[in-house]
C-alpha atoms as a PDB file:
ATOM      1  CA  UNK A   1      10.932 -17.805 -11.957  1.00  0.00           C
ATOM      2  CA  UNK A   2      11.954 -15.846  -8.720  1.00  0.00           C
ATOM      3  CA  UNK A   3      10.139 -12.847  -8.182  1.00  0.00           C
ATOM      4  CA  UNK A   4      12.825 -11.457  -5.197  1.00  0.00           C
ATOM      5  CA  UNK A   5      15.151  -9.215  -5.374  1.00  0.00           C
ATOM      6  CA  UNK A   6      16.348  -5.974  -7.285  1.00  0.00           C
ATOM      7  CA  UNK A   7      19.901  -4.245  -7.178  1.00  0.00           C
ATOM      8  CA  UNK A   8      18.361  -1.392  -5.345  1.00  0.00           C
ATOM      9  CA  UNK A   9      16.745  -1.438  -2.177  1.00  0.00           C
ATOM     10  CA  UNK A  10      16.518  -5.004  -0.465  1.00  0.00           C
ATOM     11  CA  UNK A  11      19.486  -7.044  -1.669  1.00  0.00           C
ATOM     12  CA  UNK A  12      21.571  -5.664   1.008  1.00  0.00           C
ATOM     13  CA  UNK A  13      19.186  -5.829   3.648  1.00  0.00           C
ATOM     14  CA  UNK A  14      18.778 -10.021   3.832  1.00  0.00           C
ATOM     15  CA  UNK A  15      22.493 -10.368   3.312  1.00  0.00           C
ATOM     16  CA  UNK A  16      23.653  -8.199   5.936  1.00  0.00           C
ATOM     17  CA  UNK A  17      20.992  -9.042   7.883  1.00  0.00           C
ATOM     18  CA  UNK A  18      22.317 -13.059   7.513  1.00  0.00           C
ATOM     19  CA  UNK A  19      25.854 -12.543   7.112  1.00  0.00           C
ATOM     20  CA  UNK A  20      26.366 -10.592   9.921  1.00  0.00           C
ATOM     21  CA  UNK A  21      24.381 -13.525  11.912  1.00  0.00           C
ATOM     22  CA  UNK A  22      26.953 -15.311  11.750  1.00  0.00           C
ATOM     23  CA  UNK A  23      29.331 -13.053  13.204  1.00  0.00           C
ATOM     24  CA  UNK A  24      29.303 -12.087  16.521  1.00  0.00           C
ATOM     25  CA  UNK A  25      26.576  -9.715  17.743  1.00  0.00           C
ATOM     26  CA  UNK A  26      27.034  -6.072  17.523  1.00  0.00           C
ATOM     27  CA  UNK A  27      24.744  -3.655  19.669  1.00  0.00           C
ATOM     28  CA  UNK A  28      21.319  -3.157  18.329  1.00  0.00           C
ATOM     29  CA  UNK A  29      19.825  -0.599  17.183  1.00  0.00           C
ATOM     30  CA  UNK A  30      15.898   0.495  18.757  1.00  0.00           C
ATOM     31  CA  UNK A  31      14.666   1.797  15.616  1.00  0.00           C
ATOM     32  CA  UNK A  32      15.367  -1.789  13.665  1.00  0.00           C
ATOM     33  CA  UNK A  33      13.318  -4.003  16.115  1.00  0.00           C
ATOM     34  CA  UNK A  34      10.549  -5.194  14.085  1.00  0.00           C
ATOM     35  CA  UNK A  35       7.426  -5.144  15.777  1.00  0.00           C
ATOM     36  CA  UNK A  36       5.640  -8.393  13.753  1.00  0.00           C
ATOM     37  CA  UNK A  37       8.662 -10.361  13.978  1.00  0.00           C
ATOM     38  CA  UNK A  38       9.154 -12.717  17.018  1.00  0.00           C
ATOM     39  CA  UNK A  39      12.104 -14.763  17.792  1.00  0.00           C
ATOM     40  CA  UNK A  40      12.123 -18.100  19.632  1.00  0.00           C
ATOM     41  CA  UNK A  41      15.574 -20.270  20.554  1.00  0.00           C
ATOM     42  CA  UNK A  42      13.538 -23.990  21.271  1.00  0.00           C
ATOM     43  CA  UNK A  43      15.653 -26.458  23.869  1.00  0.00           C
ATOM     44  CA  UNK A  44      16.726 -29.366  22.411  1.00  0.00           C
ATOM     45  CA  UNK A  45      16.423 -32.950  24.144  1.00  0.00           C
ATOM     46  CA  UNK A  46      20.126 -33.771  23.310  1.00  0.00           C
ATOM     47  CA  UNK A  47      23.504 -32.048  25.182  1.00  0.00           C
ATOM     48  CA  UNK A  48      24.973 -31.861  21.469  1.00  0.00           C
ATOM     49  CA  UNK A  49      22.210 -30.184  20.697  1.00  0.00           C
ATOM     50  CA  UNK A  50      22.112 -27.739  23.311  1.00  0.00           C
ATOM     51  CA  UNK A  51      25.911 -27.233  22.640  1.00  0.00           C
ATOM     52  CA  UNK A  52      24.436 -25.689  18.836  1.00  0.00           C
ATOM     53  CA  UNK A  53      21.611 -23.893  20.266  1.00  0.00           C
ATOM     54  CA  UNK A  54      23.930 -21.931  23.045  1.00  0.00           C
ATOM     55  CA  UNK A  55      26.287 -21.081  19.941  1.00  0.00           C
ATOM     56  CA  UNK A  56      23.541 -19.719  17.736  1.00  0.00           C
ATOM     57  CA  UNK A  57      22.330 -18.049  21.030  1.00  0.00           C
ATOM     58  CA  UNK A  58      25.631 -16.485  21.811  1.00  0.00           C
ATOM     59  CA  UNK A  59      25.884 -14.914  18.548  1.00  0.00           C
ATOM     60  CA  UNK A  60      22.742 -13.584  18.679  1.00  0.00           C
ATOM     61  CA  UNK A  61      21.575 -15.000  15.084  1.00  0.00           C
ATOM     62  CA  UNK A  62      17.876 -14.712  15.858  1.00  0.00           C
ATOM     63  CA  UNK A  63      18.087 -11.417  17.180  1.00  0.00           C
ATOM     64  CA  UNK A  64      20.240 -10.023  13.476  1.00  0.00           C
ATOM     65  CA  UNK A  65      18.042 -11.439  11.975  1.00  0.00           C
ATOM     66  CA  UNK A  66      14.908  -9.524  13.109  1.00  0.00           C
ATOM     67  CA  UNK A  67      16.951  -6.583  13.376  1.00  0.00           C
ATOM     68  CA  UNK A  68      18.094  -7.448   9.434  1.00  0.00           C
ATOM     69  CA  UNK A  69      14.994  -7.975   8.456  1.00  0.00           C
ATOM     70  CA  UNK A  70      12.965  -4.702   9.898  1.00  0.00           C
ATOM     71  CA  UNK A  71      12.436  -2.620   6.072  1.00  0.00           C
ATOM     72  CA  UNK A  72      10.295  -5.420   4.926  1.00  0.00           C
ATOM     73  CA  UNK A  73       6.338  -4.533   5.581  1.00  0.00           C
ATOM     74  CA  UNK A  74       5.026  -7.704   6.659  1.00  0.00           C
ATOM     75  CA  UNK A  75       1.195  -8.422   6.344  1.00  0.00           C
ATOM     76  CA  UNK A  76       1.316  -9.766   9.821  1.00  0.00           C
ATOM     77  CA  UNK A  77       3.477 -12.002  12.583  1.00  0.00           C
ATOM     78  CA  UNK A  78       6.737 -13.729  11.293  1.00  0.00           C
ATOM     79  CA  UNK A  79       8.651 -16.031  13.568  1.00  0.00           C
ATOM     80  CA  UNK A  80      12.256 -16.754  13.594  1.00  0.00           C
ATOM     81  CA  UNK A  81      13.052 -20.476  15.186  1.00  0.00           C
ATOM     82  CA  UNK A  82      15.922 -22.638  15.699  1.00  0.00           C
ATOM     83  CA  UNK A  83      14.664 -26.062  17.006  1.00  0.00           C
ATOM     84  CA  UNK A  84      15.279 -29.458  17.290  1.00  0.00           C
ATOM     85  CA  UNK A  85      13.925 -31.051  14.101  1.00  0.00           C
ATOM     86  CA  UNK A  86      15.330 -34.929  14.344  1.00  0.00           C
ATOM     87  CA  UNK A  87      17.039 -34.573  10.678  1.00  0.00           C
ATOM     88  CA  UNK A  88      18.647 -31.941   8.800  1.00  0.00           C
ATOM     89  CA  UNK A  89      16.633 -29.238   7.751  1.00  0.00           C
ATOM     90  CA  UNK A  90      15.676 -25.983   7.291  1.00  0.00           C
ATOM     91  CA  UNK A  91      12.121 -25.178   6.256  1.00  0.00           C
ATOM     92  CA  UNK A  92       9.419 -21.983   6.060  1.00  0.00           C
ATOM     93  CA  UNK A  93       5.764 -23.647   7.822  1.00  0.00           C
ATOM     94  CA  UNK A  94       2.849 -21.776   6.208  1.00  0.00           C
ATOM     95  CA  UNK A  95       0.841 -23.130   9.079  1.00  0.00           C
ATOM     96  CA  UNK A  96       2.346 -20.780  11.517  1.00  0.00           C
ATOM     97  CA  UNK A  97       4.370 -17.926   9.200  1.00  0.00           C
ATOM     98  CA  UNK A  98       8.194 -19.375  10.712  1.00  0.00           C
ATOM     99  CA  UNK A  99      10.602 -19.752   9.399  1.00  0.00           C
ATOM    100  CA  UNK A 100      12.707 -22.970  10.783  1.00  0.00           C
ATOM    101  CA  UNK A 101      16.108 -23.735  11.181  1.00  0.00           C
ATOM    102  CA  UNK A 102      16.994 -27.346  12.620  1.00  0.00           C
ATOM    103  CA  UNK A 103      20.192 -27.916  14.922  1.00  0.00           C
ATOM    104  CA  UNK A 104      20.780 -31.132  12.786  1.00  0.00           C
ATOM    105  CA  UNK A 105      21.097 -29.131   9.789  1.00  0.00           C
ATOM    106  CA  UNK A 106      23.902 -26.369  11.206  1.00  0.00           C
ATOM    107  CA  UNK A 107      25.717 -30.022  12.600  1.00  0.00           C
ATOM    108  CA  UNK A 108      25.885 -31.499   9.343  1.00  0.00           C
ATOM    109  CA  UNK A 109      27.277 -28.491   7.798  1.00  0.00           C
ATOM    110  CA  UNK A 110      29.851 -28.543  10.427  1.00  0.00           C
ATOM    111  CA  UNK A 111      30.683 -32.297   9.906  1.00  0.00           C
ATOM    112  CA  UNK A 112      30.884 -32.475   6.552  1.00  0.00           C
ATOM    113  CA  UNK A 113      33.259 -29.434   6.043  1.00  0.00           C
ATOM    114  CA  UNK A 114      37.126 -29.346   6.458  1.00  0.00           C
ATOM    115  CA  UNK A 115      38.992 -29.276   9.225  1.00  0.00           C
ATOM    116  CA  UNK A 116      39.456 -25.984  10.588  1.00  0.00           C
ATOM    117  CA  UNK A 117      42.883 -26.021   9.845  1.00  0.00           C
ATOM    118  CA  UNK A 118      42.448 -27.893   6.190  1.00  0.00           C
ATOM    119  CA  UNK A 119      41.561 -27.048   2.757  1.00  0.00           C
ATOM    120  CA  UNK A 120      39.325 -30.047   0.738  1.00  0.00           C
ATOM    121  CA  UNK A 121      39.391 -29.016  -3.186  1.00  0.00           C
ATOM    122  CA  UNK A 122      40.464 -25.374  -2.303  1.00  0.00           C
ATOM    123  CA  UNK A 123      37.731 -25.045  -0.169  1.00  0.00           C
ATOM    124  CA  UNK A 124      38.320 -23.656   3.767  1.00  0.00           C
ATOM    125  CA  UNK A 125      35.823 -24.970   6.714  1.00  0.00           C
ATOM    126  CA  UNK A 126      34.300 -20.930   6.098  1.00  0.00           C
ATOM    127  CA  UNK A 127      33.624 -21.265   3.044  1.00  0.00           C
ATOM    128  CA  UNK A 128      31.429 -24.415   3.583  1.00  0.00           C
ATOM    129  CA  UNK A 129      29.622 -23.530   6.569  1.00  0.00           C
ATOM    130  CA  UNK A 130      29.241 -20.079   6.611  1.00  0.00           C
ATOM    131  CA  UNK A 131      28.153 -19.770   2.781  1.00  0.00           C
ATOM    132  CA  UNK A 132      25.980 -22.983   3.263  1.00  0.00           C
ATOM    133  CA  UNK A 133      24.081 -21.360   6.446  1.00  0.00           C
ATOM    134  CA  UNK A 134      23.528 -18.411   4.460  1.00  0.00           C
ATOM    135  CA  UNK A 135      22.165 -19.954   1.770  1.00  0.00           C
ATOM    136  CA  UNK A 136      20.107 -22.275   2.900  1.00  0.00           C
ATOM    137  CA  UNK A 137      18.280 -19.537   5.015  1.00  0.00           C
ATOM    138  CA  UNK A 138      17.903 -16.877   1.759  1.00  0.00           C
ATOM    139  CA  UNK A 139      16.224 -19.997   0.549  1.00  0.00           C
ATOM    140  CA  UNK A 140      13.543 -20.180   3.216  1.00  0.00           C
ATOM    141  CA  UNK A 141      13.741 -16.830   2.718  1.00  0.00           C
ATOM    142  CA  UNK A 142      12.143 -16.951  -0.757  1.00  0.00           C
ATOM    143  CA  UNK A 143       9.308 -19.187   0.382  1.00  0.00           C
ATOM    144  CA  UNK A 144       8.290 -17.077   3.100  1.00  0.00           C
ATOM    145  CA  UNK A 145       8.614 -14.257   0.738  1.00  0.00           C
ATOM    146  CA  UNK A 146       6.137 -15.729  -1.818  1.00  0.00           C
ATOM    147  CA  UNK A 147       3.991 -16.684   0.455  1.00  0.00           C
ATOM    148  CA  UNK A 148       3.007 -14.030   3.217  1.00  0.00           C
ATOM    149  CA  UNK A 149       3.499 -11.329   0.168  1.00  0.00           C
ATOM    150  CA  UNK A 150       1.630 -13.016  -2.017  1.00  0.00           C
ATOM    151  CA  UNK A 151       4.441 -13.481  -4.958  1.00  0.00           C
ATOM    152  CA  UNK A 152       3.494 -15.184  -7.794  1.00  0.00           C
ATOM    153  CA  UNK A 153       5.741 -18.214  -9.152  1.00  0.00           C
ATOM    154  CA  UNK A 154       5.706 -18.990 -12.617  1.00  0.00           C
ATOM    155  CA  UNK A 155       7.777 -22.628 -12.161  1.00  0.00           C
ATOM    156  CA  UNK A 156       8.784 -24.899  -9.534  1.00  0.00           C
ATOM    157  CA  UNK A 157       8.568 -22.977  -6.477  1.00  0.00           C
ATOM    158  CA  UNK A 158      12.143 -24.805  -5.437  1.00  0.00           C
ATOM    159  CA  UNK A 159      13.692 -23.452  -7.613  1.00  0.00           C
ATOM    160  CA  UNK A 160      12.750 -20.190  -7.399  1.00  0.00           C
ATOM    161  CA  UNK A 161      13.644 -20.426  -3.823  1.00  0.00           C
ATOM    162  CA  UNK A 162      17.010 -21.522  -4.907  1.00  0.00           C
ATOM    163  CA  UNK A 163      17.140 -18.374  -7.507  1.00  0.00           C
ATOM    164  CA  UNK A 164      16.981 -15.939  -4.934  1.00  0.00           C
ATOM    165  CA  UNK A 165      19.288 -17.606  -3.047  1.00  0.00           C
ATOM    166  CA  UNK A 166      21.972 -16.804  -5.440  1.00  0.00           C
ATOM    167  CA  UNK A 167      20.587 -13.260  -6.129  1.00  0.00           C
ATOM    168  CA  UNK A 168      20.521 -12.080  -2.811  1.00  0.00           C
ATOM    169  CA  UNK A 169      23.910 -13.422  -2.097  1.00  0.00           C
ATOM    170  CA  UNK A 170      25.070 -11.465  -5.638  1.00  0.00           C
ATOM    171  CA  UNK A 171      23.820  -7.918  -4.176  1.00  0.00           C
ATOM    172  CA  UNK A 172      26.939  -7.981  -1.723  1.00  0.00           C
ATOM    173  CA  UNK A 173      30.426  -7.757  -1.479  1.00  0.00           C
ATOM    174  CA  UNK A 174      32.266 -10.024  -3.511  1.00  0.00           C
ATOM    175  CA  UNK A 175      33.556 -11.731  -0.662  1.00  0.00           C
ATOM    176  CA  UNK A 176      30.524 -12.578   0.689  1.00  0.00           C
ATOM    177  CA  UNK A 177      28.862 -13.459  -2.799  1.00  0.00           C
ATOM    178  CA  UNK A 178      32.241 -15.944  -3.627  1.00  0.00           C
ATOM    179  CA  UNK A 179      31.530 -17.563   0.215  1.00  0.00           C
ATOM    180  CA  UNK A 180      27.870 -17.952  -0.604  1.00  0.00           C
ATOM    181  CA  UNK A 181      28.052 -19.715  -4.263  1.00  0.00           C
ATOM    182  CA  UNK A 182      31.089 -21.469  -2.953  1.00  0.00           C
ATOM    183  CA  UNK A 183      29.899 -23.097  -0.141  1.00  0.00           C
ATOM    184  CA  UNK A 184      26.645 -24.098  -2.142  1.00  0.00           C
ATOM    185  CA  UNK A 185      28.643 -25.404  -4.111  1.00  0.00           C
ATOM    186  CA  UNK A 186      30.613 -27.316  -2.145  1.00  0.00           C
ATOM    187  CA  UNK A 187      27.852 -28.802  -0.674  1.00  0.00           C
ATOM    188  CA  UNK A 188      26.109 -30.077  -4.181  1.00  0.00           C
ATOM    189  CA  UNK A 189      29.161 -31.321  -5.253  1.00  0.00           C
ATOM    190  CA  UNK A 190      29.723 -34.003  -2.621  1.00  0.00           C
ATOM    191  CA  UNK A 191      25.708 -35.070  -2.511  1.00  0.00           C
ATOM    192  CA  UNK A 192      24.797 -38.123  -4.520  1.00  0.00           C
ATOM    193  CA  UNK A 193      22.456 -37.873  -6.984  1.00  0.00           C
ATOM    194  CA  UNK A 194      18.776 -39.961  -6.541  1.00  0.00           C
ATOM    195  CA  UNK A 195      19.514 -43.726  -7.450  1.00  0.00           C
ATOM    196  CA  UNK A 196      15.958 -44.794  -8.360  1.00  0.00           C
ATOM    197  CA  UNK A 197      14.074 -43.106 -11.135  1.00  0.00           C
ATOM    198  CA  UNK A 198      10.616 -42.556  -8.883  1.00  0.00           C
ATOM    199  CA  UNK A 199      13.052 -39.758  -6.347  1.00  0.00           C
ATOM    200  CA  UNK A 200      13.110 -37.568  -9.426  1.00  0.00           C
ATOM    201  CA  UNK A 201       9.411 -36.843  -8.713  1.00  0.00           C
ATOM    202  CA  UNK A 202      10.482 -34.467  -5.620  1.00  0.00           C
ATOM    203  CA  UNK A 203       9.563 -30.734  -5.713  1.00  0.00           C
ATOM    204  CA  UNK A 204      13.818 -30.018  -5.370  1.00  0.00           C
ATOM    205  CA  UNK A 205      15.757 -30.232  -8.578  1.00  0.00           C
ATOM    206  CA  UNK A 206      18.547 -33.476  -8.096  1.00  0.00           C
ATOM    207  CA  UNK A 207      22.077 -32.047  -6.873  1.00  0.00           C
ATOM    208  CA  UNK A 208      23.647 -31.890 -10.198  1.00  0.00           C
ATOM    209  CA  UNK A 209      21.160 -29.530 -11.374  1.00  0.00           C
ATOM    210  CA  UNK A 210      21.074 -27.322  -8.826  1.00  0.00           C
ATOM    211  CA  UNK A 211      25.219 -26.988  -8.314  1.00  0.00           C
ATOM    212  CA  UNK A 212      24.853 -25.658 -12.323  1.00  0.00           C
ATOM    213  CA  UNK A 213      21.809 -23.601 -11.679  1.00  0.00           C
ATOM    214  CA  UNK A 214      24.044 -21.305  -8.618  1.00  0.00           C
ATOM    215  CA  UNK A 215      27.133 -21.312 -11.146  1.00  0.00           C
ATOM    216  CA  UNK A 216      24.863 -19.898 -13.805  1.00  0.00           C
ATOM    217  CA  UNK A 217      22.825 -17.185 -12.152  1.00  0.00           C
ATOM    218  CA  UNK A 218      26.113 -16.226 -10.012  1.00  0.00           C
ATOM    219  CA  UNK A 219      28.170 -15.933 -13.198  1.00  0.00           C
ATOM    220  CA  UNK A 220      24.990 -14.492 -15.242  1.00  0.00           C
ATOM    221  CA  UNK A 221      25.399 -11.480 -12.352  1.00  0.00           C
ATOM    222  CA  UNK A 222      28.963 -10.762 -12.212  1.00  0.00           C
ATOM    223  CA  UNK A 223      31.496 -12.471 -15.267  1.00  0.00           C
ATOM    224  CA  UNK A 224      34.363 -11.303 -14.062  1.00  0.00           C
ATOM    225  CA  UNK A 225      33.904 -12.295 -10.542  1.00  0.00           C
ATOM    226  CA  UNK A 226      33.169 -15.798 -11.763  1.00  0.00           C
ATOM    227  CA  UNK A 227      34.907 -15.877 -14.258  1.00  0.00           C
ATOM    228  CA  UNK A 228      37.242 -19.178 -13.323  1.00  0.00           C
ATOM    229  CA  UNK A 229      33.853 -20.861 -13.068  1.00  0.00           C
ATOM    230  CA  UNK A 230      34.252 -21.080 -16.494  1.00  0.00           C
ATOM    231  CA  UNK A 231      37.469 -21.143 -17.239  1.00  0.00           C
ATOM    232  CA  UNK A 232      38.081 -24.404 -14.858  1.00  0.00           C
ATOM    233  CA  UNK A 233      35.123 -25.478 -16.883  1.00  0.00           C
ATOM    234  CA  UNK A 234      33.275 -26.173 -13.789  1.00  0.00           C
ATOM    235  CA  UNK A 235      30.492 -23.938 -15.954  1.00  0.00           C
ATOM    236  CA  UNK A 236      30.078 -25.280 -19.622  1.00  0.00           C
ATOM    237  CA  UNK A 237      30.359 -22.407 -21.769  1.00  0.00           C
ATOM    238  CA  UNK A 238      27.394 -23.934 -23.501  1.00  0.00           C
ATOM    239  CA  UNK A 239      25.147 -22.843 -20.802  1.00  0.00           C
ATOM    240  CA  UNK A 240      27.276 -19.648 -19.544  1.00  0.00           C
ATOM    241  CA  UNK A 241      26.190 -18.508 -22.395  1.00  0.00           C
ATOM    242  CA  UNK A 242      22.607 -17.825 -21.232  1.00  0.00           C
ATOM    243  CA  UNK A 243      23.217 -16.988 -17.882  1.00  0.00           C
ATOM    244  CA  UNK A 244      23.271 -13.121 -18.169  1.00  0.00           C
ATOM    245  CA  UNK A 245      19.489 -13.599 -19.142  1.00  0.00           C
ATOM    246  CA  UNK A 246      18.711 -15.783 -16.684  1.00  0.00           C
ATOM    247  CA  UNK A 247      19.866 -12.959 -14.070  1.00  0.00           C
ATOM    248  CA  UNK A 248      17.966 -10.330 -15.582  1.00  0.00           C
ATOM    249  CA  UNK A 249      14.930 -12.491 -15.282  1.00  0.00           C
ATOM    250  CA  UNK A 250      15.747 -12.657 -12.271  1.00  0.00           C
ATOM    251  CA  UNK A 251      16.449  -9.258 -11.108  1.00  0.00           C
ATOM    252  CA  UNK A 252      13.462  -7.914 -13.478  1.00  0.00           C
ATOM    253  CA  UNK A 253      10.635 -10.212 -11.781  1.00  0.00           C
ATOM    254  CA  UNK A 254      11.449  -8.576  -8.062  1.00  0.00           C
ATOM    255  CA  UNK A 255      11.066  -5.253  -9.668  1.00  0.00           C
ATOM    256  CA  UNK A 256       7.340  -5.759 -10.282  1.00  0.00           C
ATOM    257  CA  UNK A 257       6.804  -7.688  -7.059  1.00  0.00           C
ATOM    258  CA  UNK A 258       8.387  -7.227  -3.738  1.00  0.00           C
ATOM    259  CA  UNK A 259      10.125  -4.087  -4.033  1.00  0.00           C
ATOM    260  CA  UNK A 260       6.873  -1.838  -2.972  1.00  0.00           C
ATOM    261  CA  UNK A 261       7.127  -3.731   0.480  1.00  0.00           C
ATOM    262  CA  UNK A 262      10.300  -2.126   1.406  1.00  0.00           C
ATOM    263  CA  UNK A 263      10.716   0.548   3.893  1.00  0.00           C
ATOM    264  CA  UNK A 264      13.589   2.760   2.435  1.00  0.00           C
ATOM    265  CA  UNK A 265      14.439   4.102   5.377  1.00  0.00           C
ATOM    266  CA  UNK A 266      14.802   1.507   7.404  1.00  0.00           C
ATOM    267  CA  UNK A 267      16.691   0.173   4.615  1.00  0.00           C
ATOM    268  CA  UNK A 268      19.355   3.384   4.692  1.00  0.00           C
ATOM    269  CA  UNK A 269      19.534   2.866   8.719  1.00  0.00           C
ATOM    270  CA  UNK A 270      20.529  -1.223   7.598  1.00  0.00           C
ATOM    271  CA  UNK A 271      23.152   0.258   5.238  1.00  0.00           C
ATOM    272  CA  UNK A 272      24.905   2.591   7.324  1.00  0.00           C
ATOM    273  CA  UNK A 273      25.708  -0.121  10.080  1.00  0.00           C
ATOM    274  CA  UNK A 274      29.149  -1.727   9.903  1.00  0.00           C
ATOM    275  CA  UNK A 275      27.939  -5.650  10.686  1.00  0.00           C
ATOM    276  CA  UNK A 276      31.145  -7.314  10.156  1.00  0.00           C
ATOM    277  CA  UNK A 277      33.597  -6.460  13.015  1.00  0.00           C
ATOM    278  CA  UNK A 278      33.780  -9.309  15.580  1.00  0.00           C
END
């Protein structure tokens, strides 16, 4: 079970701080540069490469994302990387406290989207890059989370990753929270499911479980938002059912947890910043 996020002081924090790292860079504000969080743009060997790494750079994602991230008090250094990982992937390194996100992983996104002047199944290129990105980052998010505070995890730690995913994006607006379970959903629905019993055995639930678990905790926190989840039965009912618990666990765990290691001020100074104007 995720131990993450409550509707009350953090939720807005990691998605501004990600959503608007996607935009382009505002001007930053002094008073949100975290002192224990260091940011690090790593050259790539390839020109495509490079091509992905000047974009990220020219938005100024690292950079939001220390800035989003300054109400958390963190026990000690965090570092914020986009690197060259030679496959697609995004991943939190105990080792070193950084959290990693590959340039292979931001081009496969961009590959397997739409055409930028297309819709696939209703779905714009936006929707599947942009709410994919954000995700997968709150989920790397949640690792680093339980791990440098010290969360317990009563579960697979996966999915609890994947749980406050979802939450964080469902403390937002509901544009934002529709791009973000969207997009993840776009991107479970075209991934094949293991073919051999023996891949079952990974720490990650298959594809098919985790397109149903985001459908369910999104539509657990808002019904009416979601509601054509259900009614294009892309949700069974069967299991919408439940989901409204399934939040509250949710929302209830971060209560006990994480919430004592936010700075509410810094969090007010987050909230009163307008992060989405290009």
């Amino acid at each position: 079970m995720l131990a993450w996020i409550a509707r009350t002081v953090l939720p807005a924090t990691v998605m501004l701080w990600l959503c608007g790292a996607i935009q382009l860079a505002s001007a930053q504000s002094s008073s949100l540069q975290h002192a224990k969080i260091e940011i690090e743009y790593v050259a790539p060997s390839s020109a495509k490469r490079a091509a992905i790494m000047e974009r990220l750079k020219q938005r100024h994602v690292l950079e939001q994302l220390r800035e989003f991230t300054s109400p958390l008090r963190l026990p000690h250094v965090f570092h914020l990387i986009t690197k060259e990982c030679f496959q697609a992937n995004a991943f939190y390194d105990p080792s070193d406290w950084s959290l990693k996100l590959c340039y292979e992983l931001v081009d496969l996104f961009n590959r397997t989207a739409p055409d930028a002047d297309q819709k696939r199944d209703g779905f714009t290129r936006d929707d599947v890059v942009l709410g994919e990105v954000v995700f997968t980052v709150l989920h790397e998010l949640g690792h680093a989370a339980f791990d440098m505070l010290q969360v317990p995890v009563f579960g697979r730690e996966e999915d609890a990753a994947d749980q406050m995913a979802v939450f964080l994006a469902m403390q937002f607006s509901p544009e934002v929270a529709r791009t973000v379970v969207r997009g993840n959903y776009y991107f479970f629905k075209n991934q094949s499911d293991f073919t051999e019993w023996r891949n079952y055995a990974d720490e990650h639930g298959s594809g098919s479980q985790r397109l149903y678990n985001g459908l369910c905790w999104a539509y657990g926190g808002d019904p009416q938002l979601f509601k054509d989840f259900v009614d294009q039965e892309l949700l069974p009912k069967e299991r919408a059912a439940s989901c409204g618990d399934e939040y509250r666990l949710i929302r209830d765990a971060f209560n006990r947890t994480v919430l004592p290691f936010i700075d509410p001020e810094l969090m007010k100074d987050i909230q009163r910043k307008d992060w989405f104007k290009p």
